[in-house]
C-alpha atoms as a PDB file:
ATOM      1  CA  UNK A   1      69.093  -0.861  56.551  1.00  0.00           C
ATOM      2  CA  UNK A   2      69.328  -4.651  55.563  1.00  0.00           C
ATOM      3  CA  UNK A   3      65.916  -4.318  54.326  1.00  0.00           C
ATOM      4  CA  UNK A   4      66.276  -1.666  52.516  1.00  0.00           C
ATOM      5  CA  UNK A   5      69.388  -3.417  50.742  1.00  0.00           C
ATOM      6  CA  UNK A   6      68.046  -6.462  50.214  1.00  0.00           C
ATOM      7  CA  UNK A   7      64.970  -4.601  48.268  1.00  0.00           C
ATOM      8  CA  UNK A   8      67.526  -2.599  46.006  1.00  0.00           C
ATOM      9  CA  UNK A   9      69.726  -6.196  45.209  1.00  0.00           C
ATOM     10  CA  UNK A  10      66.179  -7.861  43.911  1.00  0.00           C
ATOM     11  CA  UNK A  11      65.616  -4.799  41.298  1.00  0.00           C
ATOM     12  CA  UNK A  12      68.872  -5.014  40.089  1.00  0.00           C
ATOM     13  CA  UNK A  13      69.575  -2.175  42.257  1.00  0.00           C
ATOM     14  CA  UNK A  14      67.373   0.438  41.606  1.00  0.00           C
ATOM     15  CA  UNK A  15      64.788   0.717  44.739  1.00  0.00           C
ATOM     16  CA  UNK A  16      61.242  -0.397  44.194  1.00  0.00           C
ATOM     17  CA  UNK A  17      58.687   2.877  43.721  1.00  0.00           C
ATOM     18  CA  UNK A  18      55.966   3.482  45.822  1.00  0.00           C
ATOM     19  CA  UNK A  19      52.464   2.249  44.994  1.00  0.00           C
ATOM     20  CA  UNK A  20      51.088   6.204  45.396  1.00  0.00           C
ATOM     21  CA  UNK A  21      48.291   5.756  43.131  1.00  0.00           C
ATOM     22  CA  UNK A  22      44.717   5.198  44.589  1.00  0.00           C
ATOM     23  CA  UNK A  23      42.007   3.127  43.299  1.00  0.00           C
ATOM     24  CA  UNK A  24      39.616   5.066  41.328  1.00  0.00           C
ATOM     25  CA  UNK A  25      36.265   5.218  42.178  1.00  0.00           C
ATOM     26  CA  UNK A  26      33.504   5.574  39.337  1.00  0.00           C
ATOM     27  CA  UNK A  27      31.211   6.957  41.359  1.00  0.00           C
ATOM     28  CA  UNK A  28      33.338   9.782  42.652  1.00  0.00           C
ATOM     29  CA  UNK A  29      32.019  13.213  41.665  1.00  0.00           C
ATOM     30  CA  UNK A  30      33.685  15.119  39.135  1.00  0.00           C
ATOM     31  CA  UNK A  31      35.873  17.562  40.984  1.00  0.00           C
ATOM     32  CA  UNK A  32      34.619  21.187  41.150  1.00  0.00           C
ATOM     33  CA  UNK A  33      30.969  20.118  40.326  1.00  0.00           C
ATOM     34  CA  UNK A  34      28.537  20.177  42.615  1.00  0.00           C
ATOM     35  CA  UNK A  35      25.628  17.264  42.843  1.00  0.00           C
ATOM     36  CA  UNK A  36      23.564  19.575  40.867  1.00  0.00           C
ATOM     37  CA  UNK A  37      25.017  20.395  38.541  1.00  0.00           C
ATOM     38  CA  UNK A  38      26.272  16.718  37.522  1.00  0.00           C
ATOM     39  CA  UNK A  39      22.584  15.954  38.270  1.00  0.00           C
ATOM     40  CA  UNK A  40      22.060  18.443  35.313  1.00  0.00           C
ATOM     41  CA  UNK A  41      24.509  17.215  33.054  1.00  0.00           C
ATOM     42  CA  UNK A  42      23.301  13.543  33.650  1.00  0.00           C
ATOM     43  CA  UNK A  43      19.634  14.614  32.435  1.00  0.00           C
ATOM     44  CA  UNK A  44      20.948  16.904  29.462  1.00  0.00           C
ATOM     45  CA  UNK A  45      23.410  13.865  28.476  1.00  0.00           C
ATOM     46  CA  UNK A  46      20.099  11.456  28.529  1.00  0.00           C
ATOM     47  CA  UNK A  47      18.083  14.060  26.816  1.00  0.00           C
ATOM     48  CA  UNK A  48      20.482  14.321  23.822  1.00  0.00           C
ATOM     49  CA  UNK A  49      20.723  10.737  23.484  1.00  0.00           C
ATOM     50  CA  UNK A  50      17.230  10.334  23.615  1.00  0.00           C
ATOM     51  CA  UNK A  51      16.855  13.459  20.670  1.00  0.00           C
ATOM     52  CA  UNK A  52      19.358  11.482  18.604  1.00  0.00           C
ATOM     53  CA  UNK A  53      17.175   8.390  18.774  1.00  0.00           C
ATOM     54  CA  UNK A  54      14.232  10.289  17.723  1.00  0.00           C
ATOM     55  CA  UNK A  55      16.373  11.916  14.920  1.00  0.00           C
ATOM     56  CA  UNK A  56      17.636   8.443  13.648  1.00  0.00           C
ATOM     57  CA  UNK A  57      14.259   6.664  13.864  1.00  0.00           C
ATOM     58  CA  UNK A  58      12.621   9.702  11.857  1.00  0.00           C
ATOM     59  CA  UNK A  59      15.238   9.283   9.032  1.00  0.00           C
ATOM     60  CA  UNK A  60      14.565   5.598   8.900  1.00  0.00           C
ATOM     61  CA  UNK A  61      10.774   6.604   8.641  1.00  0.00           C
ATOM     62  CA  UNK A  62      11.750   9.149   5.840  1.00  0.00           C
ATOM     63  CA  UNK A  63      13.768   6.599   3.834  1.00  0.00           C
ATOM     64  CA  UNK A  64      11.317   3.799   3.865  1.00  0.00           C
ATOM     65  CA  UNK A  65       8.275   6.595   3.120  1.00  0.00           C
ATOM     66  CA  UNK A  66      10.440   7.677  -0.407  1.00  0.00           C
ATOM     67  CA  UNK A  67      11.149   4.021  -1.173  1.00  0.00           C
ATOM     68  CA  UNK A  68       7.367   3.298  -1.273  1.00  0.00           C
ATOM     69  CA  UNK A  69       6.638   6.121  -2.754  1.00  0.00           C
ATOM     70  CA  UNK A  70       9.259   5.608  -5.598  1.00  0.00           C
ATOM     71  CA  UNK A  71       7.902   2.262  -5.999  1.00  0.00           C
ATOM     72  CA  UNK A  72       4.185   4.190  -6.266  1.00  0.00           C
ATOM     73  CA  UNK A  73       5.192   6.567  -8.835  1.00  0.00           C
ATOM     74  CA  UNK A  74       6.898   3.097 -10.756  1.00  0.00           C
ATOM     75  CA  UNK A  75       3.393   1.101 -10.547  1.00  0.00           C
ATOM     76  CA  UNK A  76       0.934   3.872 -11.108  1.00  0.00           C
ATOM     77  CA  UNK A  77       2.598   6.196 -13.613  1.00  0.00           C
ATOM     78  CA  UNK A  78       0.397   4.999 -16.636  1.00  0.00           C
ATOM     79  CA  UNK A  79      -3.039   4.985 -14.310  1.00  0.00           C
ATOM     80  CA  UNK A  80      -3.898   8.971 -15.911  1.00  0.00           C
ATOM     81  CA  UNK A  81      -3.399   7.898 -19.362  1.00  0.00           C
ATOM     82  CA  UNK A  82      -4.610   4.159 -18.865  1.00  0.00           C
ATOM     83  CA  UNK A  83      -7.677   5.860 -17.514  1.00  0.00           C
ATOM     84  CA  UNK A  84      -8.472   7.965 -20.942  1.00  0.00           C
ATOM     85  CA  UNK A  85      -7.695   4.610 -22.989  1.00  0.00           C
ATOM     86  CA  UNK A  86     -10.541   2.921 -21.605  1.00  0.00           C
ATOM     87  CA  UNK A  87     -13.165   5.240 -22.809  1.00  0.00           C
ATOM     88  CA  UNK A  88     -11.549   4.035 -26.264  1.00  0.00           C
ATOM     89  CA  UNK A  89     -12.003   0.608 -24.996  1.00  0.00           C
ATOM     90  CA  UNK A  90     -15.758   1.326 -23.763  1.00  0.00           C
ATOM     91  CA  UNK A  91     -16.743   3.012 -27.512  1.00  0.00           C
ATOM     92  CA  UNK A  92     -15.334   0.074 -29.129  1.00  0.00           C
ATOM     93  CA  UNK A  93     -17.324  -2.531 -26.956  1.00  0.00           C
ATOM     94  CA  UNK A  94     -20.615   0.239 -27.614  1.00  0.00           C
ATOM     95  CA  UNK A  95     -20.144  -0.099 -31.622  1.00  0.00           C
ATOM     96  CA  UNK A  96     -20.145  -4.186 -31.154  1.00  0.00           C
ATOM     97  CA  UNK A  97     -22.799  -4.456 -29.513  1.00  0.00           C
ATOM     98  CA  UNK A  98     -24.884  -1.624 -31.291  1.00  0.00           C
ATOM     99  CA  UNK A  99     -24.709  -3.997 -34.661  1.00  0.00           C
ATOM    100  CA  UNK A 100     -27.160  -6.282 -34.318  1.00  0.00           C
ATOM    101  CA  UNK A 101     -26.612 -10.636 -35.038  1.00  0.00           C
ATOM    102  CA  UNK A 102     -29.314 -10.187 -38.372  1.00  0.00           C
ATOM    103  CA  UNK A 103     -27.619  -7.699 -40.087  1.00  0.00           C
ATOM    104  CA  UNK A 104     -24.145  -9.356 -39.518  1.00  0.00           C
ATOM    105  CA  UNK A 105     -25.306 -12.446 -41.525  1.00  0.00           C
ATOM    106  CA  UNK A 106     -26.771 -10.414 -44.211  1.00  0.00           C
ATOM    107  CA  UNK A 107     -24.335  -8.313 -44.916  1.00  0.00           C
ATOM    108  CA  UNK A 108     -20.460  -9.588 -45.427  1.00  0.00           C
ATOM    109  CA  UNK A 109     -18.874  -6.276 -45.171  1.00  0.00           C
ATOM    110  CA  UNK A 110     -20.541  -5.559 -41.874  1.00  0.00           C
ATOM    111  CA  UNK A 111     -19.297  -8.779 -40.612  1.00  0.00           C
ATOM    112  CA  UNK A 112     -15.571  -8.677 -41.897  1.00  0.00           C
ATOM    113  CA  UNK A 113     -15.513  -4.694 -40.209  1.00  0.00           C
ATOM    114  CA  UNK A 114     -17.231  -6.368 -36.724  1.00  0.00           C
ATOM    115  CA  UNK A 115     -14.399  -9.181 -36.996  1.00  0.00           C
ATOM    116  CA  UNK A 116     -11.975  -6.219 -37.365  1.00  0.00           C
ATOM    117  CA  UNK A 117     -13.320  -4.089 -34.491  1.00  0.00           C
ATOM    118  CA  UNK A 118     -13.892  -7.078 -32.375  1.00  0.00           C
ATOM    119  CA  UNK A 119      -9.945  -7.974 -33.112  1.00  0.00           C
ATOM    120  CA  UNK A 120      -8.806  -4.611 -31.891  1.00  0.00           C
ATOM    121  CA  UNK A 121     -11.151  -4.303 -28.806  1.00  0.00           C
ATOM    122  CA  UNK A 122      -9.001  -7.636 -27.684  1.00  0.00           C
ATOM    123  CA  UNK A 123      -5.315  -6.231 -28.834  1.00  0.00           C
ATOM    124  CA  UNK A 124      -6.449  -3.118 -26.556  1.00  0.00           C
ATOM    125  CA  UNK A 125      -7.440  -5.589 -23.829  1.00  0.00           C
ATOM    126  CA  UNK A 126      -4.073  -7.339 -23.515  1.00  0.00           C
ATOM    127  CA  UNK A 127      -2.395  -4.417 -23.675  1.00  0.00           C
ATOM    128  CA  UNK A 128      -3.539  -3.065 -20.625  1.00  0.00           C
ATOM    129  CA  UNK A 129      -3.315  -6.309 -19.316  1.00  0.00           C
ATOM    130  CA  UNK A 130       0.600  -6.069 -19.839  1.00  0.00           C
ATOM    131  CA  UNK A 131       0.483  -3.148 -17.918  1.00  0.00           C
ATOM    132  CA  UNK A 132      -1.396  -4.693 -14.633  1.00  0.00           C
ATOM    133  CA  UNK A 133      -4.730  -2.876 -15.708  1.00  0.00           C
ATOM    134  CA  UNK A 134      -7.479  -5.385 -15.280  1.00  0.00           C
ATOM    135  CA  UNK A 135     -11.155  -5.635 -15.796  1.00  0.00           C
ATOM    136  CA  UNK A 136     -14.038  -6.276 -13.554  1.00  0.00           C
ATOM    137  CA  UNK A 137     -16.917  -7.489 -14.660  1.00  0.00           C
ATOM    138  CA  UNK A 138     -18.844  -8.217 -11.427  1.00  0.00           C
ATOM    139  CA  UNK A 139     -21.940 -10.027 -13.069  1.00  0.00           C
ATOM    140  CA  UNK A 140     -23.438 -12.701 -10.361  1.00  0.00           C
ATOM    141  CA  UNK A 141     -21.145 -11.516  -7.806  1.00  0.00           C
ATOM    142  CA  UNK A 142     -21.508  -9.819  -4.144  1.00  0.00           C
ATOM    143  CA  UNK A 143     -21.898  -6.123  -4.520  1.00  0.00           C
ATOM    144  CA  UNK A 144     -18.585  -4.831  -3.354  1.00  0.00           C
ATOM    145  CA  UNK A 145     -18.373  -1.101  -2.388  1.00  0.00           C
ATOM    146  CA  UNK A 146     -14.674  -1.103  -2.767  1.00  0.00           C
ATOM    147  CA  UNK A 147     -15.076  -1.876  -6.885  1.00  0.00           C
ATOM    148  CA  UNK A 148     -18.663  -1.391  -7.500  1.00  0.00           C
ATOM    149  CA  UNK A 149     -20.857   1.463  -7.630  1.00  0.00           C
ATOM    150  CA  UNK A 150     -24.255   1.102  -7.722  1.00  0.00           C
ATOM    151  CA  UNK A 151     -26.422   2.962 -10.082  1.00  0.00           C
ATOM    152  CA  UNK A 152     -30.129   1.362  -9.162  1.00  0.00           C
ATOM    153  CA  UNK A 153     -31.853  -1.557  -7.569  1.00  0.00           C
ATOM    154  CA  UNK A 154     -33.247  -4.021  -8.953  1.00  0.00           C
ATOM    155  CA  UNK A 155     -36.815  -5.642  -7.383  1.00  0.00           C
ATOM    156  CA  UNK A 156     -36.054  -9.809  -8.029  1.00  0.00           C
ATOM    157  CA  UNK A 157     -36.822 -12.861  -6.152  1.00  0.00           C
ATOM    158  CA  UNK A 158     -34.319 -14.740  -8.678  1.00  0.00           C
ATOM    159  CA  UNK A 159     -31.191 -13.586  -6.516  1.00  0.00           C
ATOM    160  CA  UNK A 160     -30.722 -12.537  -3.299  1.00  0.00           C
ATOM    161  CA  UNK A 161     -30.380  -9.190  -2.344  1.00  0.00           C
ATOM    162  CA  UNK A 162     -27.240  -7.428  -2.906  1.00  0.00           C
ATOM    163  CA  UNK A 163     -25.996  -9.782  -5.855  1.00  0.00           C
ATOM    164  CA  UNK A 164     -25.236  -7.972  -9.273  1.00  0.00           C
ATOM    165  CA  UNK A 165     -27.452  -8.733 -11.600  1.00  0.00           C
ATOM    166  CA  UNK A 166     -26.699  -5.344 -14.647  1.00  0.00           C
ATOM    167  CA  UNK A 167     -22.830  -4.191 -15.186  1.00  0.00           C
ATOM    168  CA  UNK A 168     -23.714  -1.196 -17.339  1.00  0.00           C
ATOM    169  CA  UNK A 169     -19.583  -0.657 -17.181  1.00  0.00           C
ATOM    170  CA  UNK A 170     -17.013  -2.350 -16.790  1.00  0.00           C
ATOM    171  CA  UNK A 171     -14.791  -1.400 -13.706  1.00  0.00           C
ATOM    172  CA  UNK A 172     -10.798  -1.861 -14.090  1.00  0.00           C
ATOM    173  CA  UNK A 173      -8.137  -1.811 -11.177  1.00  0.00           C
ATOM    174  CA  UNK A 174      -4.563  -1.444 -12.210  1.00  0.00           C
ATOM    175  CA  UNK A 175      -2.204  -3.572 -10.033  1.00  0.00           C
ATOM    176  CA  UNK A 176      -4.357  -3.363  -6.695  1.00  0.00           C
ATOM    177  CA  UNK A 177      -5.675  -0.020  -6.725  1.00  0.00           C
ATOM    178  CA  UNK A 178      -8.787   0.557  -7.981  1.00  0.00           C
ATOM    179  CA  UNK A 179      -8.633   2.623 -11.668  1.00  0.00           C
ATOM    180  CA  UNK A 180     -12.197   2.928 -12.260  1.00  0.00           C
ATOM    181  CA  UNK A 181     -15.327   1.039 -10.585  1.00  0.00           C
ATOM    182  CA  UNK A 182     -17.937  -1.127 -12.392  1.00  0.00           C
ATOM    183  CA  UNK A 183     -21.266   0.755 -12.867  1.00  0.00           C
ATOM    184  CA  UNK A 184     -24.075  -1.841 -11.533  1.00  0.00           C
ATOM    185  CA  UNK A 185     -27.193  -2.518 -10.734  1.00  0.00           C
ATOM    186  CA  UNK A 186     -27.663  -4.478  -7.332  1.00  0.00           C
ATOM    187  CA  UNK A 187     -30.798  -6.851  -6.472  1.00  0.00           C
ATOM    188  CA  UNK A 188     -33.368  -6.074  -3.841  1.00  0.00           C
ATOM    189  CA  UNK A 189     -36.103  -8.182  -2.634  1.00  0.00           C
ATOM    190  CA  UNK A 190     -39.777  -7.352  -4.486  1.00  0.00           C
ATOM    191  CA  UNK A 191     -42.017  -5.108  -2.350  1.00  0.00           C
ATOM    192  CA  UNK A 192     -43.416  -6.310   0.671  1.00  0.00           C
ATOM    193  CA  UNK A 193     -40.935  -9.180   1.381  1.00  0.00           C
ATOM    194  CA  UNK A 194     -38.217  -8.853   4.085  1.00  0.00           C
ATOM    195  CA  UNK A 195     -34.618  -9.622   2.988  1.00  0.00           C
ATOM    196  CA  UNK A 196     -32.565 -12.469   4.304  1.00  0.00           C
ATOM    197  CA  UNK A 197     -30.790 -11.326   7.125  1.00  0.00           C
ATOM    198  CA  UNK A 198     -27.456 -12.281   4.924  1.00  0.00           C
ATOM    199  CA  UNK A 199     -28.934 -10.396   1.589  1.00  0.00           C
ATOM    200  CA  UNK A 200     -27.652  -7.027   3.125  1.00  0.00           C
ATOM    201  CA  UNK A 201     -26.289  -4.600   0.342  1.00  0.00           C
ATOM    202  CA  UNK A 202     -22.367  -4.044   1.621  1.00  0.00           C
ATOM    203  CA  UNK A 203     -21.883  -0.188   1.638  1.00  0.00           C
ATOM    204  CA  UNK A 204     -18.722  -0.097   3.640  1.00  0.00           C
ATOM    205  CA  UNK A 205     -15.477   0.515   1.794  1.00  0.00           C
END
């Protein structure tokens, strides 16, 4: 009874409440389920997290796929039509070169319209060059599969196999895709002499 006094006079005489509530234990089964069944809900619980991963990683894969593909469309857009401008180009270079040097410095007129010609073939040239589209002109170089094609072969022991020695066209690439390849014709050693090991023609793109 003194106890129980003394207990009520240190809470300002209300009595102190019994501490009832137990600990709670985390890994105490939900009541009314069976092991199973939260087994069941445990594997359905990872499965949807796992099918929301998937689902967010895919949309990150779908967003970056349209952002390159924007940025495609924004580099290449001009490639159709910069491809019919250089058969323009190409007729222009085939009229220079069809006039030959003797008649140009006999005739004044001639010369003044080849000066003319020769003036737009090179306003044409930057253009294009504005717009990223870039010639190759692969004379001397490695025969490249990825910007040449090769049109014949060429029987020389004054360069080594596989060098270009004819660009019958000029190739282009616009930005760093390839717009249209150089038509050449690619060295091979005379008849009856085995090429350097190195003097390979590269075929592989």
């Amino acid at each position: 009874m003194t106890d129980e006094k003394n207990n009520t006079d240190q809470n300002n005489g209300h009595p102190e409440p019994a501490n009832d509530t137990a600990p709670i234990d985390s890994g105490t089964d939900i009541p009314g389920m069976g092991a199973s069944e939260l087994e069941a809900a445990r594997a359905e619980a990872a499965q949807l997290k796992d099918q929301l991963l998937r689902a967010l990683a895919e949309g990150e894969n779908v967003r970056r796929r349209a952002q390159r593909e924007r940025e495609d469309a924004g580099k290449y857009a001009i490639a159709n039509f910069a491809r019919d401008v250089l058969q323009v180009s190409d007729n222009l270079h085939r009229a220079l070169e069809a006039i030959p040097a003797s008649a140009l410095a006999e005739d004044e007129a001639l010369k003044n319209l080849h000066e003319g010609v020769s003036a737009t073939e090179r306003q044409l040239g930057a253009a294009l060059e504005r717009q990223q589209v870039k010639r190759v002109w692969p004379m001397g170089e490695k025969f490249d599969a990825n910007f040449h094609q090769a049109m014949f072969e060429v029987p020389t022991a004054d360069q080594a196999p596989g060098t270009v020695v004819q660009v019958m066209q000029a190739g282009y690439v616009i930005h760093d895709r390839l717009l249209r390849p150089a038509l050449v014709g690619v060295a091979k050693a005379p008849s009856g002499e085995a090429p350097p090991p190195q003097g390979k023609v590269d075929t592989i793109a």
